[in-house]
PDB file of N, CA and C in Angstrom:
ATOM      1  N   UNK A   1     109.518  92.253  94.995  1.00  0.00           N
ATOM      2  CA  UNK A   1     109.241  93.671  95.095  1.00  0.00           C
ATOM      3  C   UNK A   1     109.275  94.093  96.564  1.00  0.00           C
ATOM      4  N   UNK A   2     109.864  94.960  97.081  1.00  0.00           N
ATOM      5  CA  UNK A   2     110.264  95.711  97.958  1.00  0.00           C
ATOM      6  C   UNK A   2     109.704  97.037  98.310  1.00  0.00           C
ATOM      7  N   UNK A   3     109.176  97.643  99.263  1.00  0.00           N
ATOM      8  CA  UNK A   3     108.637  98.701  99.808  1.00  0.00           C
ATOM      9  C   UNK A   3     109.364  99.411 100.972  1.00  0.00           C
ATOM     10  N   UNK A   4     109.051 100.918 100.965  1.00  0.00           N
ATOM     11  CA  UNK A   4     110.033 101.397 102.178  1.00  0.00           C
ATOM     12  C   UNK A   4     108.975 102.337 102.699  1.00  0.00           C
ATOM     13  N   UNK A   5     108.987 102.479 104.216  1.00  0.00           N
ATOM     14  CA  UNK A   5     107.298 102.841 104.449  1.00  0.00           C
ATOM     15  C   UNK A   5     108.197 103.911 105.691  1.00  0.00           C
ATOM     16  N   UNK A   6     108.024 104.954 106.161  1.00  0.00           N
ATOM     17  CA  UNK A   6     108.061 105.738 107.472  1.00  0.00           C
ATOM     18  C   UNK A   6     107.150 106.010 107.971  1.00  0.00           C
ATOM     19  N   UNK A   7     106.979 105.574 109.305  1.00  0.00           N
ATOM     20  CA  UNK A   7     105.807 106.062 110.101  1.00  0.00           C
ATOM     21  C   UNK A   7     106.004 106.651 111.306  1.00  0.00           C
ATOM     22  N   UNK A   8     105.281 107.449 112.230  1.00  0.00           N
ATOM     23  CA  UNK A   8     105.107 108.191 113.285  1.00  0.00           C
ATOM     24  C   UNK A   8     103.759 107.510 114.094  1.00  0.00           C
ATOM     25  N   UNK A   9     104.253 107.306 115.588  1.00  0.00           N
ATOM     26  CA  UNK A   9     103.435 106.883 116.306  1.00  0.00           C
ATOM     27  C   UNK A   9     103.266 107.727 117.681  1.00  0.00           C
ATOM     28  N   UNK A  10     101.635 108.298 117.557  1.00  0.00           N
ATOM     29  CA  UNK A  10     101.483 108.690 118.476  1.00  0.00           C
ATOM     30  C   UNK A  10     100.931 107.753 119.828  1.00  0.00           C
ATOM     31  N   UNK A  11     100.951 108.464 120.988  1.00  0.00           N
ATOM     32  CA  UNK A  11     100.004 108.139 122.337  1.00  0.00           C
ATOM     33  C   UNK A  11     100.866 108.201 123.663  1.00  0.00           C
ATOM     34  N   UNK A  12     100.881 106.937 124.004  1.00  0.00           N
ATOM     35  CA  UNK A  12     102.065 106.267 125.285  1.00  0.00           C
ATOM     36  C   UNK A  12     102.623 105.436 124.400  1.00  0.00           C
ATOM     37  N   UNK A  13     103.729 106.253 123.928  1.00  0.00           N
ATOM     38  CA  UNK A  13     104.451 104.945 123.147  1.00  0.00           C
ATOM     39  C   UNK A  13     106.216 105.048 123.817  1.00  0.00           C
ATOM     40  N   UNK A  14     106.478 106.069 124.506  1.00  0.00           N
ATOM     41  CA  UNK A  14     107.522 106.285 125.096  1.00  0.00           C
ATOM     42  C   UNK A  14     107.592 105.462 126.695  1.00  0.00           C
ATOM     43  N   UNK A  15     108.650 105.017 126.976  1.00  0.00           N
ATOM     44  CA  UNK A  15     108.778 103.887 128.524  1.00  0.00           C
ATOM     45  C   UNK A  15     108.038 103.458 128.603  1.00  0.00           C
ATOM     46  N   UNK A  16     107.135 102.724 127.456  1.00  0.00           N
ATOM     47  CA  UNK A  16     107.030 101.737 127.492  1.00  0.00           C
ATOM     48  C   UNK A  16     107.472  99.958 126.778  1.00  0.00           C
ATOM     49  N   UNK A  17     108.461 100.581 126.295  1.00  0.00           N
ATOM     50  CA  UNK A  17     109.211  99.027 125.630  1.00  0.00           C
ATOM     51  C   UNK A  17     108.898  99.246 124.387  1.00  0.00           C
ATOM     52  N   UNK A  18     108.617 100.060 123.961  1.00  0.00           N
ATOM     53  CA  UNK A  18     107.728 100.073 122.121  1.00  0.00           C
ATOM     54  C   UNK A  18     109.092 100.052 121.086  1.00  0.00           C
ATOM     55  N   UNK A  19     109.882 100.767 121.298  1.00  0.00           N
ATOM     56  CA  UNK A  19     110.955 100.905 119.875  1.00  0.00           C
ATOM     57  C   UNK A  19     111.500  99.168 120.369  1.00  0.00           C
ATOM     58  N   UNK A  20     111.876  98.937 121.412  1.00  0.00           N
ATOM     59  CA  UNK A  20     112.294  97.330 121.356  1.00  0.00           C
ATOM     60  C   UNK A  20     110.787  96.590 120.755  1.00  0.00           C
ATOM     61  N   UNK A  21     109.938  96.616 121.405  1.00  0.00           N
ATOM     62  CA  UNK A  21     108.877  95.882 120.638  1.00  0.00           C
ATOM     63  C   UNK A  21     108.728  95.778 119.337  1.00  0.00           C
ATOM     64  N   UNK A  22     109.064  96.811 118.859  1.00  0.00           N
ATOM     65  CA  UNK A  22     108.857  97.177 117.322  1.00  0.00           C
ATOM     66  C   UNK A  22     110.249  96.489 116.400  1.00  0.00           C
ATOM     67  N   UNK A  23     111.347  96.737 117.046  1.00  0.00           N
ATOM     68  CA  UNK A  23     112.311  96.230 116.572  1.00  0.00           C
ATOM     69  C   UNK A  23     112.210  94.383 116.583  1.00  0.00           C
ATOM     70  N   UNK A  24     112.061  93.645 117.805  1.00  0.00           N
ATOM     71  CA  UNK A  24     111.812  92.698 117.282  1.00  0.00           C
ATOM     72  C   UNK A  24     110.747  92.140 116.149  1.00  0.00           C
ATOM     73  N   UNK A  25     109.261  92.691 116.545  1.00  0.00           N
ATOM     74  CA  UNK A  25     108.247  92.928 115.563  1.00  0.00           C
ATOM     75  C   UNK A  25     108.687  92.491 114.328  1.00  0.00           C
ATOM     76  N   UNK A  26     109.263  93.425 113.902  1.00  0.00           N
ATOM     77  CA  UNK A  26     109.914  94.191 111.979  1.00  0.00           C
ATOM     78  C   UNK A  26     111.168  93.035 112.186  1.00  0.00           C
ATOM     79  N   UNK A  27     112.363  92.024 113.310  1.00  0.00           N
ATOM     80  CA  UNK A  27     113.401  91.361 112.808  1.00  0.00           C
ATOM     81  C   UNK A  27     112.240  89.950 112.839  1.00  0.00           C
ATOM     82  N   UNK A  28     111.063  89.886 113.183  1.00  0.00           N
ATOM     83  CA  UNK A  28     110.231  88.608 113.023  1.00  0.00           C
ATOM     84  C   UNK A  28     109.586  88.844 111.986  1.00  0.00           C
ATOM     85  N   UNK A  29     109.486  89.623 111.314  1.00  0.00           N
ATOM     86  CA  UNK A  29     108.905  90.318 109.865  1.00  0.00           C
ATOM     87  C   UNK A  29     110.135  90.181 108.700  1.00  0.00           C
ATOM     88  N   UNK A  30     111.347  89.812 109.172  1.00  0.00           N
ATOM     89  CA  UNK A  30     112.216  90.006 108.281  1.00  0.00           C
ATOM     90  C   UNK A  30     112.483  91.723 107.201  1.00  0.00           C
ATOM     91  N   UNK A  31     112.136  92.535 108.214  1.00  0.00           N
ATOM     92  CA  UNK A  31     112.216  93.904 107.794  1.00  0.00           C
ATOM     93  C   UNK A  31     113.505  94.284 108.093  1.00  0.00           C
ATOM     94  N   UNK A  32     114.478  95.655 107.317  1.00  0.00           N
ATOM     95  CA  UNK A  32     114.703  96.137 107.671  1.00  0.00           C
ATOM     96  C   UNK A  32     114.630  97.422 107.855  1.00  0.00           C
ATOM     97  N   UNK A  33     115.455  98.156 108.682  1.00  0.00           N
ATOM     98  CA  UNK A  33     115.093  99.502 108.714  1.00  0.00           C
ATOM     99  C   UNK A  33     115.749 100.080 110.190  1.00  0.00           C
ATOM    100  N   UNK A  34     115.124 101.137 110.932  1.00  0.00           N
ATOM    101  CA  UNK A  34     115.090 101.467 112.255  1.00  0.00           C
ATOM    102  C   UNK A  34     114.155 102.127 112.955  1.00  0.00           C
ATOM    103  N   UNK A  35     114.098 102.348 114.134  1.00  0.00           N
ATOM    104  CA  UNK A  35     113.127 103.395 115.035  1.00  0.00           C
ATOM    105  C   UNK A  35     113.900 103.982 116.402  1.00  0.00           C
ATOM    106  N   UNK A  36     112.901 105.132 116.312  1.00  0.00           N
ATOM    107  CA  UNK A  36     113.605 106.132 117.480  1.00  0.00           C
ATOM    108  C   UNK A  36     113.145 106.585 118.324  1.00  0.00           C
ATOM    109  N   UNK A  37     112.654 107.145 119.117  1.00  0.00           N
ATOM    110  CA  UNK A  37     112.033 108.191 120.612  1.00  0.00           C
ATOM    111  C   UNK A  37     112.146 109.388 119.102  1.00  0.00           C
ATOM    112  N   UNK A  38     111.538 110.536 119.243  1.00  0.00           N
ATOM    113  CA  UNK A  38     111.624 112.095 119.072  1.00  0.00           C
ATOM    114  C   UNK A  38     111.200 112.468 120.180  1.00  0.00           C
ATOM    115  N   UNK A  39     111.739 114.264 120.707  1.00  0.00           N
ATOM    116  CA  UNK A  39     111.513 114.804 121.828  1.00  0.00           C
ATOM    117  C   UNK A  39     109.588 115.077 121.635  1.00  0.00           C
ATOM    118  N   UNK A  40     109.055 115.434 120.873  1.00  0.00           N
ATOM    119  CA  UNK A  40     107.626 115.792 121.215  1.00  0.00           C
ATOM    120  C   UNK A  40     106.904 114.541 121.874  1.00  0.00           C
ATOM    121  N   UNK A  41     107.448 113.261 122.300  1.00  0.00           N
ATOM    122  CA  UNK A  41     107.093 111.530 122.897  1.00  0.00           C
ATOM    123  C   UNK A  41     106.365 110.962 121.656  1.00  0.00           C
ATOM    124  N   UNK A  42     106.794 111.165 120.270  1.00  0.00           N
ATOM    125  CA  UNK A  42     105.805 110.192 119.409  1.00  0.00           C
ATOM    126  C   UNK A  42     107.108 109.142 119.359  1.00  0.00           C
ATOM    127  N   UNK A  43     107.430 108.442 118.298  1.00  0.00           N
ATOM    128  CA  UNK A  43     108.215 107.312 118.297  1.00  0.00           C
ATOM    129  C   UNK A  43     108.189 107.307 116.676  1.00  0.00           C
ATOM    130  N   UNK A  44     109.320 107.302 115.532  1.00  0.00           N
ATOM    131  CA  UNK A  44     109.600 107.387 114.155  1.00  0.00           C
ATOM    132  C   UNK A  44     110.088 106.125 113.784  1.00  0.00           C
ATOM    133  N   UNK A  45     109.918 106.208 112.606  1.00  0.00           N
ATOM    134  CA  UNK A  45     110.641 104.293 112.336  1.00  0.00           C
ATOM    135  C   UNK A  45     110.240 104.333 110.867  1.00  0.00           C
ATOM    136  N   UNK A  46     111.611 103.549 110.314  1.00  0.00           N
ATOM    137  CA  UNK A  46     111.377 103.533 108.629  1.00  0.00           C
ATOM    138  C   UNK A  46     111.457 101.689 108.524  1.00  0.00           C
ATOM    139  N   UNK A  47     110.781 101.454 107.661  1.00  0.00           N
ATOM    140  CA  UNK A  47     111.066  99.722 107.121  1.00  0.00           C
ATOM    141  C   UNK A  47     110.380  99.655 105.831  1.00  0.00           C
ATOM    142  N   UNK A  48     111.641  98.758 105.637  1.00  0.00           N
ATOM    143  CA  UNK A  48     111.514  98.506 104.222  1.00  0.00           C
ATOM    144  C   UNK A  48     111.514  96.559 104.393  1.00  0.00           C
ATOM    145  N   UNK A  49     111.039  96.177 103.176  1.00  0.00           N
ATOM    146  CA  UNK A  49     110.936  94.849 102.452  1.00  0.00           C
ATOM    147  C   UNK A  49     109.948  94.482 102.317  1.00  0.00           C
ATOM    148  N   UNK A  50     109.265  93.064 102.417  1.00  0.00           N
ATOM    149  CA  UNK A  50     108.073  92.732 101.509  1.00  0.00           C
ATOM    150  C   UNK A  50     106.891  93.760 101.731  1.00  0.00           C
ATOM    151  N   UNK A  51     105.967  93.825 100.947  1.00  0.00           N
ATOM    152  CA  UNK A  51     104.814  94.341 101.474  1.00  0.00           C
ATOM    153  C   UNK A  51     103.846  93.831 102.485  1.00  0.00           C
ATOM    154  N   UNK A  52     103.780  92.316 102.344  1.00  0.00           N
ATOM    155  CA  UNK A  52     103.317  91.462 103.274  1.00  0.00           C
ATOM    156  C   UNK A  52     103.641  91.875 104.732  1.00  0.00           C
ATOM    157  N   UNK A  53     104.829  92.003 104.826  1.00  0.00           N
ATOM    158  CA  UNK A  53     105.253  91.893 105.802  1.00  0.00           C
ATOM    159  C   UNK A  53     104.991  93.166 106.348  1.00  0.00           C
ATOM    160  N   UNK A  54     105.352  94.484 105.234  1.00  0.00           N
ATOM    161  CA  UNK A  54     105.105  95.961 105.701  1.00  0.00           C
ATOM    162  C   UNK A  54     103.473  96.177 106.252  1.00  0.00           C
ATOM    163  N   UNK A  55     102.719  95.756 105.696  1.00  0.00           N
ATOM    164  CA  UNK A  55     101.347  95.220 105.746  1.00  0.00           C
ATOM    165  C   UNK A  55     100.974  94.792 107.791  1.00  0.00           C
ATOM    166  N   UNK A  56     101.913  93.309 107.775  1.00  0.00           N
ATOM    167  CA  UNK A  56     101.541  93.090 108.916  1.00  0.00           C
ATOM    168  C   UNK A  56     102.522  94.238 109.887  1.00  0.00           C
ATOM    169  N   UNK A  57     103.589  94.651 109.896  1.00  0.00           N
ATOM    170  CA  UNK A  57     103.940  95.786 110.921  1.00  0.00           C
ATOM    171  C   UNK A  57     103.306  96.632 111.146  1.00  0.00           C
ATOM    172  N   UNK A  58     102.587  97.297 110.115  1.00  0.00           N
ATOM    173  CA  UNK A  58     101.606  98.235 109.969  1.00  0.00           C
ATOM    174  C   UNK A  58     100.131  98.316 110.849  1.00  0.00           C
ATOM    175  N   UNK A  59      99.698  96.978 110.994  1.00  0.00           N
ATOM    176  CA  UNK A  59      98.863  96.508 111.829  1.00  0.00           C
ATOM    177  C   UNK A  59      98.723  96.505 113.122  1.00  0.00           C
ATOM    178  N   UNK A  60     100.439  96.099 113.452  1.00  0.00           N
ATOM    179  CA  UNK A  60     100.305  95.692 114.599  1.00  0.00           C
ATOM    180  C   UNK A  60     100.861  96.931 115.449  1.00  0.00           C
ATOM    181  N   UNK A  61     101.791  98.068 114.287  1.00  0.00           N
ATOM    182  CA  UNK A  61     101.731  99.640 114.987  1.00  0.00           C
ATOM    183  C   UNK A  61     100.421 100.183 115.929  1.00  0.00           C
ATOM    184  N   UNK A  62      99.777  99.896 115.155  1.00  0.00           N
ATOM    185  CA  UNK A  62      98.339 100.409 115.455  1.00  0.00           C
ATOM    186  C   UNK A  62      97.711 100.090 116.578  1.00  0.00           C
ATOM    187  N   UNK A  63      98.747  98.938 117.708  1.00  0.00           N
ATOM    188  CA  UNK A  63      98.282  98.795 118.977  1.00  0.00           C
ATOM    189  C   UNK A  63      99.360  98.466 119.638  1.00  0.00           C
ATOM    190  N   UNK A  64     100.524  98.275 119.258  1.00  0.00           N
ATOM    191  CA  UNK A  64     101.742  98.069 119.676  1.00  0.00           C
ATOM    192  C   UNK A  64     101.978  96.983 120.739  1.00  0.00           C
ATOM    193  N   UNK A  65     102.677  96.982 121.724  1.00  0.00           N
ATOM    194  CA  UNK A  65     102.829  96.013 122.953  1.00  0.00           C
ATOM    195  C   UNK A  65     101.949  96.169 123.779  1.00  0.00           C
ATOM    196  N   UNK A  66     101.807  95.399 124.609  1.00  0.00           N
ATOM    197  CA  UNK A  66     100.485  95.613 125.956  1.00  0.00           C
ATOM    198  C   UNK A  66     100.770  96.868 126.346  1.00  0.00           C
ATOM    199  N   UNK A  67     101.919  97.864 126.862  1.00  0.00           N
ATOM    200  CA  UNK A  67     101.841  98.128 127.680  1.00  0.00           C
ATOM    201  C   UNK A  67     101.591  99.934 127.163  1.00  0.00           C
ATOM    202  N   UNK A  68     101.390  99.902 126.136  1.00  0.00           N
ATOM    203  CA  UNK A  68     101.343 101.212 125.269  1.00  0.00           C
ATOM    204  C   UNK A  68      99.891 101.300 124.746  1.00  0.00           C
ATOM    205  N   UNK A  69      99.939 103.125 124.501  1.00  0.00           N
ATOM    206  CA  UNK A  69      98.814 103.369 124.105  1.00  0.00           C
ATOM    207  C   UNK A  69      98.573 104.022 123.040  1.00  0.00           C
ATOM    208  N   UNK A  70      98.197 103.284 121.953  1.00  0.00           N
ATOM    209  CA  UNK A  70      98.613 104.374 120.388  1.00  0.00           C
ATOM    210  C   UNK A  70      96.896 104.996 119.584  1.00  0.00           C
ATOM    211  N   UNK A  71      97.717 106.636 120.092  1.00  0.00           N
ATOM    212  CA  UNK A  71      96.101 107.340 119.467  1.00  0.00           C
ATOM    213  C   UNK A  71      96.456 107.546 118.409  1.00  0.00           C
ATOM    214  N   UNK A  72      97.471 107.598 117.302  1.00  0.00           N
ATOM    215  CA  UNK A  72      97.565 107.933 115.906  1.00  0.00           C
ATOM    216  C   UNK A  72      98.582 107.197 115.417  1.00  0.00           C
ATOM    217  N   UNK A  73      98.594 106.718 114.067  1.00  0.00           N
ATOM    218  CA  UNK A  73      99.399 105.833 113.239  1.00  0.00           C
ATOM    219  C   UNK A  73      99.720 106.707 112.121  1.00  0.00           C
ATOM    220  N   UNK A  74     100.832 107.708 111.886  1.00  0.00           N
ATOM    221  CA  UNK A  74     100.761 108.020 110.320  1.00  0.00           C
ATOM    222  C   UNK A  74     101.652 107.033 109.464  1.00  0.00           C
ATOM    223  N   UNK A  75     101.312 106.711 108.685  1.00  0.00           N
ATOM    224  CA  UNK A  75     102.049 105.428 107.841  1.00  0.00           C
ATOM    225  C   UNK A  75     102.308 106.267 105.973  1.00  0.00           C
ATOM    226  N   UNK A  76     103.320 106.360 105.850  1.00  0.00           N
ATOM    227  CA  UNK A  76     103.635 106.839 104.419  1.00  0.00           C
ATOM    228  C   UNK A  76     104.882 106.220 103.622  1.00  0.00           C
ATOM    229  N   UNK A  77     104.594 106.163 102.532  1.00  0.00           N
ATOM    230  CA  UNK A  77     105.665 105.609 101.304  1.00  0.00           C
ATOM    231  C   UNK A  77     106.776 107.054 102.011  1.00  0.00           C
ATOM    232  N   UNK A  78     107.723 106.032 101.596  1.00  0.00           N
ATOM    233  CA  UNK A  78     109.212 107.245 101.479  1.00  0.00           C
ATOM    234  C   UNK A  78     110.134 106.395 100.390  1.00  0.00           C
ATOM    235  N   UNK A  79     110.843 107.277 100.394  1.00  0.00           N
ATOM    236  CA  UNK A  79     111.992 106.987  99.359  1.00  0.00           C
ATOM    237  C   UNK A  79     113.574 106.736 100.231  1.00  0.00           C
ATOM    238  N   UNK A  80     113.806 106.772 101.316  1.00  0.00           N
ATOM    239  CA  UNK A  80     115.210 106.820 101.961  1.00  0.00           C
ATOM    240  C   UNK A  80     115.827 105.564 101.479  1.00  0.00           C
ATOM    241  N   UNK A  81     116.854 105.443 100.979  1.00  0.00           N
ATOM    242  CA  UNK A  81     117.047 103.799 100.733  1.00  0.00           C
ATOM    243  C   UNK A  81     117.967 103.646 102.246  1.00  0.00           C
ATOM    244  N   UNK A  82     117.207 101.827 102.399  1.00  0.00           N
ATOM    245  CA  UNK A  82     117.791 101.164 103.089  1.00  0.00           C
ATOM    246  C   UNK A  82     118.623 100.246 103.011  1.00  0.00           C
ATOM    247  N   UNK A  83     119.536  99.902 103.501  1.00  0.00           N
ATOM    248  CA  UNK A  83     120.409  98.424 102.975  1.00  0.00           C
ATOM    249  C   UNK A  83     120.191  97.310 103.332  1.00  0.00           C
ATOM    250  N   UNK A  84     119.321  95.961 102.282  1.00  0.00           N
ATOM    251  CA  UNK A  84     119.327  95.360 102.207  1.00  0.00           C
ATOM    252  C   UNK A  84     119.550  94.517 103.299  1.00  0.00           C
ATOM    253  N   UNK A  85     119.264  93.945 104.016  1.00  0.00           N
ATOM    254  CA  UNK A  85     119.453  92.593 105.247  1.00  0.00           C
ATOM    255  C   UNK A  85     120.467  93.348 106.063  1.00  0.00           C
ATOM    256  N   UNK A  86     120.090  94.836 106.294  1.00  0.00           N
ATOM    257  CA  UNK A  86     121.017  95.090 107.351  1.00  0.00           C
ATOM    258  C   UNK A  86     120.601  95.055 109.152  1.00  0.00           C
ATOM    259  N   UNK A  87     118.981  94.849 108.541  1.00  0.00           N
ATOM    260  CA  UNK A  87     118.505  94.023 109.950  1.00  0.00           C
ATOM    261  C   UNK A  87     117.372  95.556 110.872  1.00  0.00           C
ATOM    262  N   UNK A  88     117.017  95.018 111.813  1.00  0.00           N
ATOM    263  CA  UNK A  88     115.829  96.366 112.532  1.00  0.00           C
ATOM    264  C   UNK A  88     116.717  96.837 113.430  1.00  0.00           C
ATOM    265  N   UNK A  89     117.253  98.203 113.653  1.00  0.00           N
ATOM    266  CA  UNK A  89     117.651  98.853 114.757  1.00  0.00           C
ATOM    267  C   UNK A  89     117.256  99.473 115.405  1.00  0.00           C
ATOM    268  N   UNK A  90     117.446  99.563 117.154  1.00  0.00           N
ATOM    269  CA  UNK A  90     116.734 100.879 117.706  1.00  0.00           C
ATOM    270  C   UNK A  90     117.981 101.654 117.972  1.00  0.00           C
ATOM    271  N   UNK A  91     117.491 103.008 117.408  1.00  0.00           N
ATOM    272  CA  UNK A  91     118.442 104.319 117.319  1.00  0.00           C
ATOM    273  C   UNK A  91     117.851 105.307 118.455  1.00  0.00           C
ATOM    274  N   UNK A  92     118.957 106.033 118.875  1.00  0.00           N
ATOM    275  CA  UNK A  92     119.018 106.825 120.203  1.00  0.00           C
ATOM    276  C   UNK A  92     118.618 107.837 119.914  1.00  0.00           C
TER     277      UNK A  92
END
């Protein structure tokens, strides 16, 4: 069973390494999906696959890399389908 989750991260999550952080994160999670910068400085990102795994990304959103500072986590079910083992990307 498979899950597909989008979330929004607020704080200092921009220059500081976070969408790469996150991307390896979610390809050591065996997730796929992607994440992005938006202009207001939060940071967007969809992943899908185990729940376990959606579970631990989810966690570790919530404080991200050393060098970031995250005051809000919104975490929600979505429906976008993703393709299968197409791996974590960071999108521009």
């Amino acid at each position: 069973m498979t899950g597909v989750y989008r979330f929004r991260v607020r704080g200092r999550v921009q220059g500081v390494g976070f969408r790469q952080a996150t991307q390896r994160r979610a390809s050591q999670l065996g997730l796929d999906g992607w994440v992005r910068n938006l202009a207001d400085g939060s940071v967007e990102g969809l992943a899908a696959g185990a729940p376990a795994a959606l579970e631990r990304l989810r966690q570790w959103l919530q404080h991200g890399p050393p060098t970031a500072w995250v005051d809000a986590l919104d975490w929600q079910a979505d429906a976008e389908p993703v393709e299968a083992g197409a791996g974590y990307q960071v999108r521009r």
